[in-house]
PDB file of N, CA and C in Angstrom:
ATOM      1  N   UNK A   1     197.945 -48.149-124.547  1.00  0.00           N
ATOM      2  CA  UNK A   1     197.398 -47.040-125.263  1.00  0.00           C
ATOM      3  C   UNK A   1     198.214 -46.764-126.534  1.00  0.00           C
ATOM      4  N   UNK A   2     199.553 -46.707-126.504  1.00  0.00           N
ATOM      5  CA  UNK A   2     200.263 -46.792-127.776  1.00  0.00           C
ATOM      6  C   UNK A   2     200.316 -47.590-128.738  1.00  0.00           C
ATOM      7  N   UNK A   3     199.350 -48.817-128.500  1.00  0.00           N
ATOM      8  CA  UNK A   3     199.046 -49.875-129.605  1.00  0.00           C
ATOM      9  C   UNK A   3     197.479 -49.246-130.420  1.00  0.00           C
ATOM     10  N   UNK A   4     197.111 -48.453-130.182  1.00  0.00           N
ATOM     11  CA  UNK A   4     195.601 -48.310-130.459  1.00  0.00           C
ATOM     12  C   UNK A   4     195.619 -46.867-130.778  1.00  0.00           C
ATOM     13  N   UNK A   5     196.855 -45.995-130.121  1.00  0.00           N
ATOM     14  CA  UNK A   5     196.602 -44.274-130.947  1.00  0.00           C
ATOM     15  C   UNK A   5     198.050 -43.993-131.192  1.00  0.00           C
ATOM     16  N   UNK A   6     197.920 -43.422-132.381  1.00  0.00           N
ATOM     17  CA  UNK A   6     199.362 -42.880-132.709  1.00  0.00           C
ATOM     18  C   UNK A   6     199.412 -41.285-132.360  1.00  0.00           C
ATOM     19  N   UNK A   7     199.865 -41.411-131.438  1.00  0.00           N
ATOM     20  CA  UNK A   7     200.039 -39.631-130.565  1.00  0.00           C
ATOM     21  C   UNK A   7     201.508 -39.152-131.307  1.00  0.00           C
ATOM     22  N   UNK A   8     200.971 -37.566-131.002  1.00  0.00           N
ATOM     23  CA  UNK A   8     202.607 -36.398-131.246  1.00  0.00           C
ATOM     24  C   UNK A   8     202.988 -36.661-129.848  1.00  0.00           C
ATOM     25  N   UNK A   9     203.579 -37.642-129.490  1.00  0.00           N
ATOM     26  CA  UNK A   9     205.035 -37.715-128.495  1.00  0.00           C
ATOM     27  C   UNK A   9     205.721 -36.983-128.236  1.00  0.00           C
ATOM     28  N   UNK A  10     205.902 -36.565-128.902  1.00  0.00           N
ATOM     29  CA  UNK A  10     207.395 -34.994-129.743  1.00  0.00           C
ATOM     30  C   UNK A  10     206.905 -33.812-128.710  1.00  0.00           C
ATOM     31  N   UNK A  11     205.305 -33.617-128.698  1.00  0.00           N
ATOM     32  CA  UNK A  11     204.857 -32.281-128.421  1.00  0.00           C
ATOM     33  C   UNK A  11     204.483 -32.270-126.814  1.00  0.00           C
ATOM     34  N   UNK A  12     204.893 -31.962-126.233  1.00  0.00           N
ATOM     35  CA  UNK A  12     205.598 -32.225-124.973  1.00  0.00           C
ATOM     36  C   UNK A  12     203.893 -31.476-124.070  1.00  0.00           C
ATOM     37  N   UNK A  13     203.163 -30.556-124.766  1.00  0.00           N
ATOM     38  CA  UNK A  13     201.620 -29.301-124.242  1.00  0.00           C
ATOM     39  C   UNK A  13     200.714 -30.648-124.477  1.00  0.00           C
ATOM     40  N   UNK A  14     200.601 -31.560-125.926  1.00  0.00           N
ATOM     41  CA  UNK A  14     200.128 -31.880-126.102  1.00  0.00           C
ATOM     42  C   UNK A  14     199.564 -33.235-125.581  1.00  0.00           C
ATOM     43  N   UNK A  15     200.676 -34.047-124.839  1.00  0.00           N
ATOM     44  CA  UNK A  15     200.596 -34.881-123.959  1.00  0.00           C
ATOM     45  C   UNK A  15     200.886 -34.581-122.794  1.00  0.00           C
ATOM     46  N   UNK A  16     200.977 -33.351-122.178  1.00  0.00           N
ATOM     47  CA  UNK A  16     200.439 -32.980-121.113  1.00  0.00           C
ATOM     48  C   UNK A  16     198.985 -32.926-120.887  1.00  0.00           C
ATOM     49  N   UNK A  17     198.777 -32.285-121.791  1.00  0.00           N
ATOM     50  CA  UNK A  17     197.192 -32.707-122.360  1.00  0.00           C
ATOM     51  C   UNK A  17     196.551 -33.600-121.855  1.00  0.00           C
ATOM     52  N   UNK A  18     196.846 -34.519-122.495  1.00  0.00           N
ATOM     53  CA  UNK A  18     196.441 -35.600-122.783  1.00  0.00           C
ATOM     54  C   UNK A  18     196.416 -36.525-121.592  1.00  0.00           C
ATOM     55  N   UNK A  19     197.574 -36.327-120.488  1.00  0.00           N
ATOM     56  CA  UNK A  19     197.929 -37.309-119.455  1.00  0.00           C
ATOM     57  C   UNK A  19     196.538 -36.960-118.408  1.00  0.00           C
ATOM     58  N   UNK A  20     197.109 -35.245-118.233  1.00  0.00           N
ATOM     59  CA  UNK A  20     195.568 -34.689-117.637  1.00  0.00           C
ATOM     60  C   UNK A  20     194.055 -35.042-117.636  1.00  0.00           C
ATOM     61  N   UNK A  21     194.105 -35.014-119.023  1.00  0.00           N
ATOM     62  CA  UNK A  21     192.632 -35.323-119.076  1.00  0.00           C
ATOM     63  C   UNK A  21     192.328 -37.175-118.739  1.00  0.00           C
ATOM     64  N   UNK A  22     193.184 -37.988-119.176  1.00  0.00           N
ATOM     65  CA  UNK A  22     193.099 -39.491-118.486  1.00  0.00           C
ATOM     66  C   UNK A  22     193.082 -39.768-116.942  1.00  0.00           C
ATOM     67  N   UNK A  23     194.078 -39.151-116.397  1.00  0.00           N
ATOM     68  CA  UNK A  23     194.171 -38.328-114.703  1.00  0.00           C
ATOM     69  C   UNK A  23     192.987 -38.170-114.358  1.00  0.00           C
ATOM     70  N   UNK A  24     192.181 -37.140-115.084  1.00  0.00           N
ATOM     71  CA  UNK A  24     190.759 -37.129-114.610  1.00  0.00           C
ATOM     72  C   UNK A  24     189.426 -37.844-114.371  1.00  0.00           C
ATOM     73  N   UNK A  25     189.510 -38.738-115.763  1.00  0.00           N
ATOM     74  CA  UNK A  25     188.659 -39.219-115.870  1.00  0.00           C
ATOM     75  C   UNK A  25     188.913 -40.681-115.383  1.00  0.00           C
ATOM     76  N   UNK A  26     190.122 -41.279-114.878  1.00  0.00           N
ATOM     77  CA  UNK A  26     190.476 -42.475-114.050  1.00  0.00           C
ATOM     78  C   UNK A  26     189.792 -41.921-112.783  1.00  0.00           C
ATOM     79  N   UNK A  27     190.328 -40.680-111.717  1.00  0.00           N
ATOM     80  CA  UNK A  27     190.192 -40.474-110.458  1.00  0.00           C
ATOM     81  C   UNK A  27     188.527 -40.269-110.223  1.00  0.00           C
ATOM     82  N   UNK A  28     187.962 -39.877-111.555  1.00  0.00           N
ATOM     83  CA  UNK A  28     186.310 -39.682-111.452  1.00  0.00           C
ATOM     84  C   UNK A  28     185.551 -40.915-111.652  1.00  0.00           C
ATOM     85  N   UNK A  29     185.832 -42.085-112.712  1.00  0.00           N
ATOM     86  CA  UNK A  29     185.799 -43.499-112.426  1.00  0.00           C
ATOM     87  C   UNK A  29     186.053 -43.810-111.685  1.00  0.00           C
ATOM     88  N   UNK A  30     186.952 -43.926-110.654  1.00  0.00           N
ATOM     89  CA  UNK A  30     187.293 -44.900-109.732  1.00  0.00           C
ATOM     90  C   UNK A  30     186.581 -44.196-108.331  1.00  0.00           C
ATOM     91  N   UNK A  31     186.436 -42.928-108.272  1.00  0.00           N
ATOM     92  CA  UNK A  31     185.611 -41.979-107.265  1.00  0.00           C
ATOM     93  C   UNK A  31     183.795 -42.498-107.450  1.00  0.00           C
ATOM     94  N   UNK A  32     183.197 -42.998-108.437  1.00  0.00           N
ATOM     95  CA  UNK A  32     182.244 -43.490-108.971  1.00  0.00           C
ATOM     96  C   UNK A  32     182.018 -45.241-108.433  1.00  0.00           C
ATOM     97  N   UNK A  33     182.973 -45.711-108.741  1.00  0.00           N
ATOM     98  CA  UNK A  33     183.086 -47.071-107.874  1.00  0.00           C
ATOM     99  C   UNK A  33     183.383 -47.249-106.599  1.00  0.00           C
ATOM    100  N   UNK A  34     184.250 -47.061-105.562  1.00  0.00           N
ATOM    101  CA  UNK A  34     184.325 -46.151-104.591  1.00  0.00           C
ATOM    102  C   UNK A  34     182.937 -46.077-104.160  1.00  0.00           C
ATOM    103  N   UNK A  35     182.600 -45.323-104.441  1.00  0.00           N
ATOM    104  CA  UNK A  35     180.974 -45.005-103.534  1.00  0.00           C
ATOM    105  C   UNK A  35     180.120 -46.282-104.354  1.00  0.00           C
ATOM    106  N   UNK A  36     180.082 -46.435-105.223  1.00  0.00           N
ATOM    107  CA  UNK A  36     179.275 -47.912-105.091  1.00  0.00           C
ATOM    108  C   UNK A  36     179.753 -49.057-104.354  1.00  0.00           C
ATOM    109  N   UNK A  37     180.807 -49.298-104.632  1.00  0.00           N
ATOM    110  CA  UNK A  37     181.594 -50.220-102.921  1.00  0.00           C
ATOM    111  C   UNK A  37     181.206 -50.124-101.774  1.00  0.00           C
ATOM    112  N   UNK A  38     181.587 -48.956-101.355  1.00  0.00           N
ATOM    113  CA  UNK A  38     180.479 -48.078-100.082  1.00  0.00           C
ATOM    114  C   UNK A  38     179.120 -48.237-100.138  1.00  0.00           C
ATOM    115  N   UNK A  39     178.619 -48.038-101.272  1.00  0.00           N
ATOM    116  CA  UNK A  39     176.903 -47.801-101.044  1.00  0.00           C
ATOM    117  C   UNK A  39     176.071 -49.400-100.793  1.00  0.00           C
ATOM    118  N   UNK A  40     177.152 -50.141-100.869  1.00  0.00           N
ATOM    119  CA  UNK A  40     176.643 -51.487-101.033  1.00  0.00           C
ATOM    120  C   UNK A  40     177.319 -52.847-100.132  1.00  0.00           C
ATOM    121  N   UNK A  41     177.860 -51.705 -98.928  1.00  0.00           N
ATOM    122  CA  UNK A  41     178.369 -52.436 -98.032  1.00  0.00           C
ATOM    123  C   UNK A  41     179.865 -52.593 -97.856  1.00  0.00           C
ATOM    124  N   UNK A  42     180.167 -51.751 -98.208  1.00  0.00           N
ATOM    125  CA  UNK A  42     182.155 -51.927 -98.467  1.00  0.00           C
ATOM    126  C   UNK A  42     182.732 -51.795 -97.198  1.00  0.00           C
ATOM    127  N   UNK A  43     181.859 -51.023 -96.522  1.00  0.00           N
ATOM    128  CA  UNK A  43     182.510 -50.755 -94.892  1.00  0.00           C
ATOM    129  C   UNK A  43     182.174 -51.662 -93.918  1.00  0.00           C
ATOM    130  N   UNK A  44     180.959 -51.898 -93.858  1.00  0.00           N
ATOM    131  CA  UNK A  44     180.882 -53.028 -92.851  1.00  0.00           C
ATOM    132  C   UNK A  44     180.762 -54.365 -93.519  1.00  0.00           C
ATOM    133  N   UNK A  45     180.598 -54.457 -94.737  1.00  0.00           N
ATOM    134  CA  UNK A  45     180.250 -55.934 -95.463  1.00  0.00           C
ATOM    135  C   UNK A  45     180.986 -55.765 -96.772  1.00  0.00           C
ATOM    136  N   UNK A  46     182.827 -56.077 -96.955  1.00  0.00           N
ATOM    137  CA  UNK A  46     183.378 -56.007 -98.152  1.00  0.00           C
ATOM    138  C   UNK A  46     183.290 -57.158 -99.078  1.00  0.00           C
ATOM    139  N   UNK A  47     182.430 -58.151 -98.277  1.00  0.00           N
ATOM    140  CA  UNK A  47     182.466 -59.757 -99.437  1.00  0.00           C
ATOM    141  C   UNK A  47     181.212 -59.446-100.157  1.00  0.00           C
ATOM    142  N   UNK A  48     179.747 -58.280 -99.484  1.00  0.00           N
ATOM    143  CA  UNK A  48     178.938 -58.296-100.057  1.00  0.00           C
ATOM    144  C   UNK A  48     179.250 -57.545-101.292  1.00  0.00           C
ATOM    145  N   UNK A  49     179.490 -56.491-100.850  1.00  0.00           N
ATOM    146  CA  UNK A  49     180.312 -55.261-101.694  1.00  0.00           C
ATOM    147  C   UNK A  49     181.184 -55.976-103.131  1.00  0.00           C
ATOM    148  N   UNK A  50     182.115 -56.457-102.596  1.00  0.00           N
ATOM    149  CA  UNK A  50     182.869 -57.424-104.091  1.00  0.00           C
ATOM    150  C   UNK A  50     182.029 -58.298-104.800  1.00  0.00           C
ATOM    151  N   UNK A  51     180.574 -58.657-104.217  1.00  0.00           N
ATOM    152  CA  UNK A  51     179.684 -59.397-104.757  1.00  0.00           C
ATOM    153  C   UNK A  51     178.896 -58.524-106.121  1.00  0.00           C
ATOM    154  N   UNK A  52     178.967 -57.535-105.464  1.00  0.00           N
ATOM    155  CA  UNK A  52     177.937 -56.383-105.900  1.00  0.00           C
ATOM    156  C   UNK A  52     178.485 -55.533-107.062  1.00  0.00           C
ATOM    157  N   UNK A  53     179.394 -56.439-107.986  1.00  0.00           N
ATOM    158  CA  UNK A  53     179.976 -54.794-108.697  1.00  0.00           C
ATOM    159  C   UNK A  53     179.278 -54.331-109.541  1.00  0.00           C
ATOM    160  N   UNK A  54     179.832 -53.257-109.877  1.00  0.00           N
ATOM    161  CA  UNK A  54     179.048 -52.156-110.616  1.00  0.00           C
ATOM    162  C   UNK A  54     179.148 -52.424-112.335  1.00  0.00           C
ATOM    163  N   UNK A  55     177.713 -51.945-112.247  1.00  0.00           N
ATOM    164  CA  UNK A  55     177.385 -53.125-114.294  1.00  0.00           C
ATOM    165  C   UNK A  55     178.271 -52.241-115.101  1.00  0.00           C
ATOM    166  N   UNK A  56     179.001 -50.735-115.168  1.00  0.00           N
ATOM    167  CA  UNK A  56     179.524 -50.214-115.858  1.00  0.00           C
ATOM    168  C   UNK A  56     181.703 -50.426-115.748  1.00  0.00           C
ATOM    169  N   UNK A  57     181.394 -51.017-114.640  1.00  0.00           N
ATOM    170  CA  UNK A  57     183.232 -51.738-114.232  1.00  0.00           C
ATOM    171  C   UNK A  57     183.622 -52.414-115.725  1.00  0.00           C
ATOM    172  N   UNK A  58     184.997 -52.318-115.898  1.00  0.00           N
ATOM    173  CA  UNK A  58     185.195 -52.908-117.084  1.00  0.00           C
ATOM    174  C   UNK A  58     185.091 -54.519-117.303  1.00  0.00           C
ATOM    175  N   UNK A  59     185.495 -54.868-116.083  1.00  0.00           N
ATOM    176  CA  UNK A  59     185.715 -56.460-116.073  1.00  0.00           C
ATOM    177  C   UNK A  59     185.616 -57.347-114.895  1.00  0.00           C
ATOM    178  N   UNK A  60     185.483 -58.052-114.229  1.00  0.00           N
ATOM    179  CA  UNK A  60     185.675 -58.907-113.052  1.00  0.00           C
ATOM    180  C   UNK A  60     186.789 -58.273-112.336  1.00  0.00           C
ATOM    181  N   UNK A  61     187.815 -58.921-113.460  1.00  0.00           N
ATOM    182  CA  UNK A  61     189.055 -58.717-112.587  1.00  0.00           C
ATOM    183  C   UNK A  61     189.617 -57.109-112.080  1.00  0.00           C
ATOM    184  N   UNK A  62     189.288 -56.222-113.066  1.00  0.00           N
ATOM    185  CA  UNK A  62     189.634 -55.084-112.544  1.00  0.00           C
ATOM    186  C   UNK A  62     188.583 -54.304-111.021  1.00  0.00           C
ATOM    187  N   UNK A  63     187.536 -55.000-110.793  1.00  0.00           N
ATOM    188  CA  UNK A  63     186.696 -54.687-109.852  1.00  0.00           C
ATOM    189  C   UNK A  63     187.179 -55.315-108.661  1.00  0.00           C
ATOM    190  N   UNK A  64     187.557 -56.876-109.116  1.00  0.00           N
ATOM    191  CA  UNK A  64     188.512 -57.928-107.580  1.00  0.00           C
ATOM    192  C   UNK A  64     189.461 -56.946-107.198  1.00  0.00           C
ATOM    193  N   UNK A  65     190.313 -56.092-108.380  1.00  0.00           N
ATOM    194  CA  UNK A  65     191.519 -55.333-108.262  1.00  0.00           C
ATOM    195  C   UNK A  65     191.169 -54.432-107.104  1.00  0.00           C
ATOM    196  N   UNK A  66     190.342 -53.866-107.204  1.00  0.00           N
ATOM    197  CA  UNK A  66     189.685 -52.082-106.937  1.00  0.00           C
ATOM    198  C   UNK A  66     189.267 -52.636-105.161  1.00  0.00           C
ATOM    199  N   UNK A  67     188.223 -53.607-105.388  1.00  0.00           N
ATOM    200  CA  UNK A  67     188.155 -54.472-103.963  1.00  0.00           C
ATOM    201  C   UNK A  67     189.422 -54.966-103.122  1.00  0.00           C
ATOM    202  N   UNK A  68     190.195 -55.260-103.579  1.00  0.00           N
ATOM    203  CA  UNK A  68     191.035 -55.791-102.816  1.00  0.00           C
ATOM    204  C   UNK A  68     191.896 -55.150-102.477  1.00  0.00           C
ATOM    205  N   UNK A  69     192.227 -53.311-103.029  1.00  0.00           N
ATOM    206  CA  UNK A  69     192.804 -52.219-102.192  1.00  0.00           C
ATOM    207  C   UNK A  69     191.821 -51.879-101.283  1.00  0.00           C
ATOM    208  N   UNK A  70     190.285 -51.376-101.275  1.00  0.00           N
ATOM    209  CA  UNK A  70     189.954 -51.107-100.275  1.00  0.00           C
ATOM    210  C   UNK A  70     189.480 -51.379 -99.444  1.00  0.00           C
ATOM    211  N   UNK A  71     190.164 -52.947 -99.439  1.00  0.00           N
ATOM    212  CA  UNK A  71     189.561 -53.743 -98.299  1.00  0.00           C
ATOM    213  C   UNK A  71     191.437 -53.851 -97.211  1.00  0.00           C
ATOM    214  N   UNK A  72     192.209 -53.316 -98.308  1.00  0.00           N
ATOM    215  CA  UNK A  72     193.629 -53.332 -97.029  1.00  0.00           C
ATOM    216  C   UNK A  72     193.317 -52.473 -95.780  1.00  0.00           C
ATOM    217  N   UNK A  73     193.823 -52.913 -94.778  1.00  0.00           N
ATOM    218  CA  UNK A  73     193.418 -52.289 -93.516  1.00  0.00           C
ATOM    219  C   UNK A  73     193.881 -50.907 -93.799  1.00  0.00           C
ATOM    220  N   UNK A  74     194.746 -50.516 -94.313  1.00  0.00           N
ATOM    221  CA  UNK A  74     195.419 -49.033 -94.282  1.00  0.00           C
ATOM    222  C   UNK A  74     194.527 -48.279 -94.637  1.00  0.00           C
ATOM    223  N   UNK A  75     193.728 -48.745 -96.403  1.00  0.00           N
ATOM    224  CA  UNK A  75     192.775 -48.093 -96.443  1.00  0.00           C
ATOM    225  C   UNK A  75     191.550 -48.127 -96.095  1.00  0.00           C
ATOM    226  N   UNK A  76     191.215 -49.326 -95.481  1.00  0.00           N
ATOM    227  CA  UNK A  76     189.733 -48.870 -94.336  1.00  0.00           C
ATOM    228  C   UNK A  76     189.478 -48.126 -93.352  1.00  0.00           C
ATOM    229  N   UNK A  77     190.719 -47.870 -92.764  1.00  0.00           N
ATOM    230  CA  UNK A  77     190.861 -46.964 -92.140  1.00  0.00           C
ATOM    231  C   UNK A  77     190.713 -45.516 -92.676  1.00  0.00           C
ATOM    232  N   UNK A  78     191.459 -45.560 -93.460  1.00  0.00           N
ATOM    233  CA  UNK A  78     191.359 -44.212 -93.879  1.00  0.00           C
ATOM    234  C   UNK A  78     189.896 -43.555 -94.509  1.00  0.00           C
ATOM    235  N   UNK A  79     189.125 -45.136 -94.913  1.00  0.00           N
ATOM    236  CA  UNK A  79     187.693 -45.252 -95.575  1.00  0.00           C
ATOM    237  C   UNK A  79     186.236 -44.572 -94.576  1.00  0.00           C
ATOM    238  N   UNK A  80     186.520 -45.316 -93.355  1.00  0.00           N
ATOM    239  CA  UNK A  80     186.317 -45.222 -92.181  1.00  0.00           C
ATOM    240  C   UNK A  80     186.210 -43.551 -91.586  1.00  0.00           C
ATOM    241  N   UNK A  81     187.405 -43.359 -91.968  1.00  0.00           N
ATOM    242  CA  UNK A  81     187.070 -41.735 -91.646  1.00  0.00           C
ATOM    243  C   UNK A  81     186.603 -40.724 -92.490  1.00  0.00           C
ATOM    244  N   UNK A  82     186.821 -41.040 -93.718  1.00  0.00           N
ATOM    245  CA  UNK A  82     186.087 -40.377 -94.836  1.00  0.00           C
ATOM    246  C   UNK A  82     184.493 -40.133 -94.366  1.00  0.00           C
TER     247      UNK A  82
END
């Protein structure tokens, strides 16, 4: 991100700001994929699911990424009970 915007660094409100609002809109993206994973088989069928990504994902690889945490047992479990 620091190759592409030249931010006030200095202003300590202002990139609080700023961290916040990225915070948000990552956990609401990835809350958005997430249920398309799910909606398309992530729980009982995660190879269909990684088959299936979503046309607005940025890239392959960041979707293999996203698949291949919630296919760790720790978090299927935890998927599972959701």
């Amino acid at each position: 991100m620091q190759g592409k915007f030249n931010l006030l660094r200095t202003d300590r409100v202002f990139m609080g700001y700023v961290d916040s609002r990225l915070h948000y809109q990552w956990k609401r993206t990835r809350g958005e994929l997430s249920a398309h994973w799910k909606n398309n088989g992530g729980k009982t069928n995660p190879r269909l699911a990684r088959s299936m990504m979503k046309s607005n994902c940025r890239s392959p690889e960041d979707w293999n990424h996203l698949c291949d945490y919630w296919e760790l047992e720790s978090t299927r479990v935890s998927l599972l009970n959701a």
